[in-house]
Protein backbone atom coordinates (compact mmCIF):
# COMPACT_ATOMS: atom_id res chain seq x y z
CA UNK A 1 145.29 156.85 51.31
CA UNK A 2 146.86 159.54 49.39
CA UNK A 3 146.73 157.57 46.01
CA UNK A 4 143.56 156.86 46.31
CA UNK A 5 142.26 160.48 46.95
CA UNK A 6 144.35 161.63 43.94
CA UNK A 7 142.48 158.69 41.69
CA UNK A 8 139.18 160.11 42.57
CA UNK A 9 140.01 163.28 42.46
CA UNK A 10 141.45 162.30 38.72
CA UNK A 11 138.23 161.03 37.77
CA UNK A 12 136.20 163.65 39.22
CA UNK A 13 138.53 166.19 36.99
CA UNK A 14 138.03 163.78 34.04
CA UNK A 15 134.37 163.46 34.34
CA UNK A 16 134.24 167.24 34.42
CA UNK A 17 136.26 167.90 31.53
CA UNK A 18 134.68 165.17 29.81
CA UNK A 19 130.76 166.66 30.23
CA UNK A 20 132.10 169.85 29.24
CA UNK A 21 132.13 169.40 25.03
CA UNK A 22 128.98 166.95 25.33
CA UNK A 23 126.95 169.79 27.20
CA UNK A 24 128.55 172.51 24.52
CA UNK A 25 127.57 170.23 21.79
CA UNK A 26 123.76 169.77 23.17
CA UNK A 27 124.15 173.47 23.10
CA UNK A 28 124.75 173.51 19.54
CA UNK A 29 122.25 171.41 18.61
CA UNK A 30 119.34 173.18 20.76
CA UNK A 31 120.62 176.57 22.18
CA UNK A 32 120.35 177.62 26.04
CA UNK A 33 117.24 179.23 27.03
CA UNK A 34 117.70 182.62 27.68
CA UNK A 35 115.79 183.41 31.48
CA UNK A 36 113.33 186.32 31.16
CA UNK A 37 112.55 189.26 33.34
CA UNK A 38 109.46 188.36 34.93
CA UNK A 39 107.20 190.55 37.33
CA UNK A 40 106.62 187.54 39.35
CA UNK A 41 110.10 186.19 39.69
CA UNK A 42 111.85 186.08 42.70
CA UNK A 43 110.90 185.74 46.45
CA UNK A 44 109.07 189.49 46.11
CA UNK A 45 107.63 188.97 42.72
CA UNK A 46 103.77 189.37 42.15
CA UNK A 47 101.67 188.91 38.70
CA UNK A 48 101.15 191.99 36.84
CA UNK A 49 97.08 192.32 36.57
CA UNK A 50 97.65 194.26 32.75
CA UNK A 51 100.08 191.52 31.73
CA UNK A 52 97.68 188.56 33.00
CA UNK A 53 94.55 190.50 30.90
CA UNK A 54 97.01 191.18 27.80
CA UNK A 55 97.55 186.99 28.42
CA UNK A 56 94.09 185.87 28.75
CA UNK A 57 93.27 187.46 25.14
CA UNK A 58 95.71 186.01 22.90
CA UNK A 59 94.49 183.00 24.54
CA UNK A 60 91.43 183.68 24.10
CA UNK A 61 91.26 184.68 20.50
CA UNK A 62 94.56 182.13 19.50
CA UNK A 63 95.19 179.81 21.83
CA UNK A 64 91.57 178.11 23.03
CA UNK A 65 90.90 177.23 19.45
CA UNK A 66 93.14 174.23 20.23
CA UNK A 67 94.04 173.85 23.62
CA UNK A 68 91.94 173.07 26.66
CA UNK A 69 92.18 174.64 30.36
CA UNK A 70 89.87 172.12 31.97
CA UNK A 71 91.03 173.43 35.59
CA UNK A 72 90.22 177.16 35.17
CA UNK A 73 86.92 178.29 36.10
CA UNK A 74 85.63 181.36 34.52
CA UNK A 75 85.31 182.90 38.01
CA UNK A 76 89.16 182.42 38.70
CA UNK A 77 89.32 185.59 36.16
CA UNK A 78 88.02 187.46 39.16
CA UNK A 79 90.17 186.66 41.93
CA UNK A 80 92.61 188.69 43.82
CA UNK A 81 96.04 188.46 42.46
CA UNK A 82 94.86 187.56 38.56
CA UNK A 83 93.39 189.41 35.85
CA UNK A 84 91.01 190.46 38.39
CA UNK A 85 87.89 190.72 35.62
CA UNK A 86 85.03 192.71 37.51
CA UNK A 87 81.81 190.71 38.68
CA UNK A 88 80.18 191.63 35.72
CA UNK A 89 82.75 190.80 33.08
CA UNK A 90 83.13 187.09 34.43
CA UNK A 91 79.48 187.05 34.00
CA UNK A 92 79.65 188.29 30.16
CA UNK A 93 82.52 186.22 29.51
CA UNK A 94 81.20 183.22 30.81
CA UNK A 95 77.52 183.64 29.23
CA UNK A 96 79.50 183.80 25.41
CA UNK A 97 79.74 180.34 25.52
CA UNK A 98 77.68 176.71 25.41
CA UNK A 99 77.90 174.56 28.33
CA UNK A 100 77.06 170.69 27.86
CA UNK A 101 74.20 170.48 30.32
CA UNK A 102 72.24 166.69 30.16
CA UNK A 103 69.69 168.63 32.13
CA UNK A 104 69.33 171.92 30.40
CA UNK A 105 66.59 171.81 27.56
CA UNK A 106 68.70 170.48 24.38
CA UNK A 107 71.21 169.45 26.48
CA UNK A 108 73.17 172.76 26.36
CA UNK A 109 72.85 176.24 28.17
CA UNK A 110 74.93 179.62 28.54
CA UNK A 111 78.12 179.43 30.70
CA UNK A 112 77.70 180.71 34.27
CA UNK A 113 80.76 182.22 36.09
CA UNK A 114 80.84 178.93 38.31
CA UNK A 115 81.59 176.70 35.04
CA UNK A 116 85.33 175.49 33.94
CA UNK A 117 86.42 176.93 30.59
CA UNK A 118 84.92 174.53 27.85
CA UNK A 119 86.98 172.73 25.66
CA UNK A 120 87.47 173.19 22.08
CA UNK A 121 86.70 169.53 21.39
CA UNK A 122 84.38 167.00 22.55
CA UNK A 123 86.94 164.33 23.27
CA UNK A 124 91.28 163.77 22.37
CA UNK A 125 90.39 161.66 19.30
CA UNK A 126 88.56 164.79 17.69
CA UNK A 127 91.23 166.93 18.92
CA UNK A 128 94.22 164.20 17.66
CA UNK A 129 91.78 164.24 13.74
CA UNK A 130 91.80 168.44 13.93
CA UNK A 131 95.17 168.43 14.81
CA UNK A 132 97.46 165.84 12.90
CA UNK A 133 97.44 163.27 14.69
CA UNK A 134 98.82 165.29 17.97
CA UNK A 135 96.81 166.06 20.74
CA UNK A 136 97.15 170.04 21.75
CA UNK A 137 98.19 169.76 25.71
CA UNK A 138 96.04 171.54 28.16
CA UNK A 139 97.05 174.46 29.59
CA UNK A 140 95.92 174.51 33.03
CA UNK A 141 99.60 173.63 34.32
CA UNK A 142 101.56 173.59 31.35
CA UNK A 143 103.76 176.29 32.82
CA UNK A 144 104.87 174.13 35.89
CA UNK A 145 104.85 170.72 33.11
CA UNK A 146 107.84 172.44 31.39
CA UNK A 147 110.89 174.18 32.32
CA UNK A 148 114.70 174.41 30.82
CA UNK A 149 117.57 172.70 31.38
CA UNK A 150 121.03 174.71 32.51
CA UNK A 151 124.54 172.54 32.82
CA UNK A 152 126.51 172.41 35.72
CA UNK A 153 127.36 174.36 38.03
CA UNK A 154 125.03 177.13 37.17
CA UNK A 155 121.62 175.27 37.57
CA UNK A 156 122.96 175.29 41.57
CA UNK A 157 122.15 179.34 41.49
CA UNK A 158 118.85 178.44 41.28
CA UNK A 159 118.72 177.30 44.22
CA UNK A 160 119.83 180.61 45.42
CA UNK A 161 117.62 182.94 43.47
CA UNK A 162 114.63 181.22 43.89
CA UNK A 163 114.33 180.36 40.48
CA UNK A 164 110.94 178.96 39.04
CA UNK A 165 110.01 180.61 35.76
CA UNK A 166 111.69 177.93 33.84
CA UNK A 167 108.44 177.15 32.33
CA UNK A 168 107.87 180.28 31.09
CA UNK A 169 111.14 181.39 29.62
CA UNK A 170 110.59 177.72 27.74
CA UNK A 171 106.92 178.80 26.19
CA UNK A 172 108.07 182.48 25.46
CA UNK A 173 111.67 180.92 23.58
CA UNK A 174 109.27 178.55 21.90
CA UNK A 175 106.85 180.75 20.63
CA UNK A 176 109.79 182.78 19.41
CA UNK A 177 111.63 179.98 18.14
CA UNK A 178 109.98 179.22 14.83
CA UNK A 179 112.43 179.08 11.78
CA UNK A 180 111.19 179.22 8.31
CA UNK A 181 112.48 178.01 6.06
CA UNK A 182 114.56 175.91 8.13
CA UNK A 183 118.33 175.61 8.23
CA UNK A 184 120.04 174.10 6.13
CA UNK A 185 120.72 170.59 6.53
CA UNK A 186 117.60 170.49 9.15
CA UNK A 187 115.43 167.68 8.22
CA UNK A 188 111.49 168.40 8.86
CA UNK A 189 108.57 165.98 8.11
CA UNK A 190 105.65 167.00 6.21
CA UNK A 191 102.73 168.64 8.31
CA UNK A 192 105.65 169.70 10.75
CA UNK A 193 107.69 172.91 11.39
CA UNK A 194 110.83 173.58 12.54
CA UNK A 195 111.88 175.55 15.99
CA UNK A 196 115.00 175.81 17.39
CA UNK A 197 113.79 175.34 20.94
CA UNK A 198 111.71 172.08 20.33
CA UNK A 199 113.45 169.02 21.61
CA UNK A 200 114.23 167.22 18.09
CA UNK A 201 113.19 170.38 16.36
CA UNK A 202 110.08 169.12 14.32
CA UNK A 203 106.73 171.07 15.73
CA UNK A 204 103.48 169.99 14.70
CA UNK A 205 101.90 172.83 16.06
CA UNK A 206 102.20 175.90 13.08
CA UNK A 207 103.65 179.01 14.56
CA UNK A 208 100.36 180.56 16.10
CA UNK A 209 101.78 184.36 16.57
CA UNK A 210 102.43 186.63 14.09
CA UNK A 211 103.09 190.41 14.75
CA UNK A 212 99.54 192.68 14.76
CA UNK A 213 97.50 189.07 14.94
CA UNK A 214 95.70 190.46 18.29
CA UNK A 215 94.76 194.13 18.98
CA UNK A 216 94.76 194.44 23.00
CA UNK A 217 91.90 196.24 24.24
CA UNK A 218 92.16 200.05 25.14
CA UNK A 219 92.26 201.04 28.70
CA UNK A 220 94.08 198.74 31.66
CA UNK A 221 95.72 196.65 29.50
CA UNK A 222 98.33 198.97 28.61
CA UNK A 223 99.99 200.57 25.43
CA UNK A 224 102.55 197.68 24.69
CA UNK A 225 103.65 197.26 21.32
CA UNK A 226 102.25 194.26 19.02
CA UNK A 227 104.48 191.62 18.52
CA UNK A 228 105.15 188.53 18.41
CA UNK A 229 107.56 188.56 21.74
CA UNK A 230 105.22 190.64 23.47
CA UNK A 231 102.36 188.05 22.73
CA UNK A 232 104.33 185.76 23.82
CA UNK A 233 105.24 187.45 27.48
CA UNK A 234 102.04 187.82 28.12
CA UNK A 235 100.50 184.64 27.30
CA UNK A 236 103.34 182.61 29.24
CA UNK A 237 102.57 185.02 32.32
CA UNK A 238 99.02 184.37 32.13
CA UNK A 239 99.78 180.56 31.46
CA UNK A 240 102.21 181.03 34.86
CA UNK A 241 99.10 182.50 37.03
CA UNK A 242 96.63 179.38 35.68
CA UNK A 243 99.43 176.80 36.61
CA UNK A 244 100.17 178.40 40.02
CA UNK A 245 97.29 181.22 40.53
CA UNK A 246 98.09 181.39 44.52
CA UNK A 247 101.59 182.12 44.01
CA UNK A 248 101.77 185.43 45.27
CA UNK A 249 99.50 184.29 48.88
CA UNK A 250 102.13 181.64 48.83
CA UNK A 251 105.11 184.12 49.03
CA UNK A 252 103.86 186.45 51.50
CA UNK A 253 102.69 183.40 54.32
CA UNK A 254 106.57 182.73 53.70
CA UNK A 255 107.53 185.72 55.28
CA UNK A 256 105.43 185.74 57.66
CA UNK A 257 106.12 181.89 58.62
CA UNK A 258 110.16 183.62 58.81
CA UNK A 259 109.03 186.02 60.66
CA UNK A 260 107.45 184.50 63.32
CA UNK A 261 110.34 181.74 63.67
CA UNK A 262 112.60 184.98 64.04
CA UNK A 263 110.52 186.14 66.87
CA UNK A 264 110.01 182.89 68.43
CA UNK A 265 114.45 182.50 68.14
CA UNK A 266 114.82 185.95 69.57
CA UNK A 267 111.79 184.56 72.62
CA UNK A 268 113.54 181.64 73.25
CA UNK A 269 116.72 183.36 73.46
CA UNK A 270 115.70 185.84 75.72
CA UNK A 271 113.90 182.79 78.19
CA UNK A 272 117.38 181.03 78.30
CA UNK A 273 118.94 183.73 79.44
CA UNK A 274 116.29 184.51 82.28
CA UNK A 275 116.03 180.55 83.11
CA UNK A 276 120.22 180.40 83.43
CA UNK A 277 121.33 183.89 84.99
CA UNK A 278 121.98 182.34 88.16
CA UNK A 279 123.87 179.63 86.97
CA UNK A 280 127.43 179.53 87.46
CA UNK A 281 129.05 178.49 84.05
């Protein structure tokens, strides 16, 4: 019995030692995702309405011109615990653009606030012929689609921290992670680019940031400065919100789900006590 616990315990030690220079040379090749401070993150996080606004207009003005968001409503801008648009706003938004209608006149009429956000193409072959060859993923859950990768035994902290934002740490280190020219020795196709965060390292998609390339709007948005890592932060918190846009009604029925099953402990507690106080023990 004791051999064969010091065998296994042998291999587990070998198996250890022996992930240990494959996981630091994965590491070499793409580096380690570096986790972000998020408003949102952790059991008492919540989205930050200027940060979500900041979000929805780089993609607006950058991002739509190739990606979809076929689940997000123009009306969704107006909920509690988004961007929170006024009434009127989701209204002007939403009447900017042409909604395939087979029973308006010509087939087409202005966006209401009840309509999903319209696609930049008509179907994925036009999208795959403006685009390369790739199709541009929609965005509605994109944030919950990806995530980053930690070895072990750290990834087991997660579990501890509540950790969820993997997605967006992934989209703001990508959007950061453009290289040009690229290293030397890097190999890139033609009509790709190289980023150091991109699994195999060849991007089709051409680095769609550059510093000044959106002016935020005055007023509740915020004085933030106009870079490239800020665009970034904002657009990967507002890409965070479309993929889980309930997240913050989610966290607080937690608590109160806990709280109640910490009454209802300290009730049933209290009715043992009652139910056995004349009992001998």
């Amino acid at each position: 019995m004791i051999k064969t616990k010091s065998i296994i315990g042998a291999l587990l030690v070998s198996i250890l030692f022996a992930a240990a220079p494959a996981a630091a040379q994965e590491g070499h090749a793409t580096p380690e995702i570096h986790k972000e401070a998020w408003s949102f993150a952790g059991p008492f996080g919540t989205y930050d309405r200027n940060q979500l606004q900041r979000g929805f207009q780089v993609f607006k003005e950058v991002c739509s011109s190739c990606h979809s968001a076929r689940l997000m409503a123009f009306r969704n801008l107006g909920e509690k615990g988004g961007p929170e648009f006024t009434e009127g706003q989701v209204k002007a938004l939403a009447a900017e653009y042409e909604i395939n209608d087979p029973d308006a006149e010509g087939g087409k009429r202005p966006g209401i606030a009840a309509d999903r956000w319209p696609s930049p193409f008509a179907n994925d072959q036009e999208a795959r012929d403006a685009n390369g060859g790739a199709l541009p993923p929609d965005f509605s859950v994109l944030a919950k689609a990806r995530g980053t990768t930690q070895p072990f035994p750290w990834w087991i902290l997660n579990y501890f921290t509540a950790y969820s934002e993997g997605g967006p740490d992934y989209i703001h280190a990508l959007l950061n992670g453009y290289v040009d020219p690229p290293p030397h020795g890097a190999e890139v196709p033609e009509g790709k680019h190289y980023n150091t965060y991109f699994p195999g390292h060849a991007l089709g998609m051409a680095p769609p940031l550059s510093d000044g390339a959106v002016t935020y709007e005055e007023g509740e948005t915020g004085s933030v400065p106009l870079t490239v890592d800020q665009y970034s932060r904002d657009v990967a918190s507002f890409m965070m919100w479309m993929a889980e846009p309930h997240l913050v009604a989610r966290k607080e029925a937690g608590f109160q789900v806990i709280a109640f099953l910490l009454v209802f402990a300290g009730l049933m507690y209290l009715v043992k006590r009652k139910l056995w106080s004349r009992v001998e023990h």
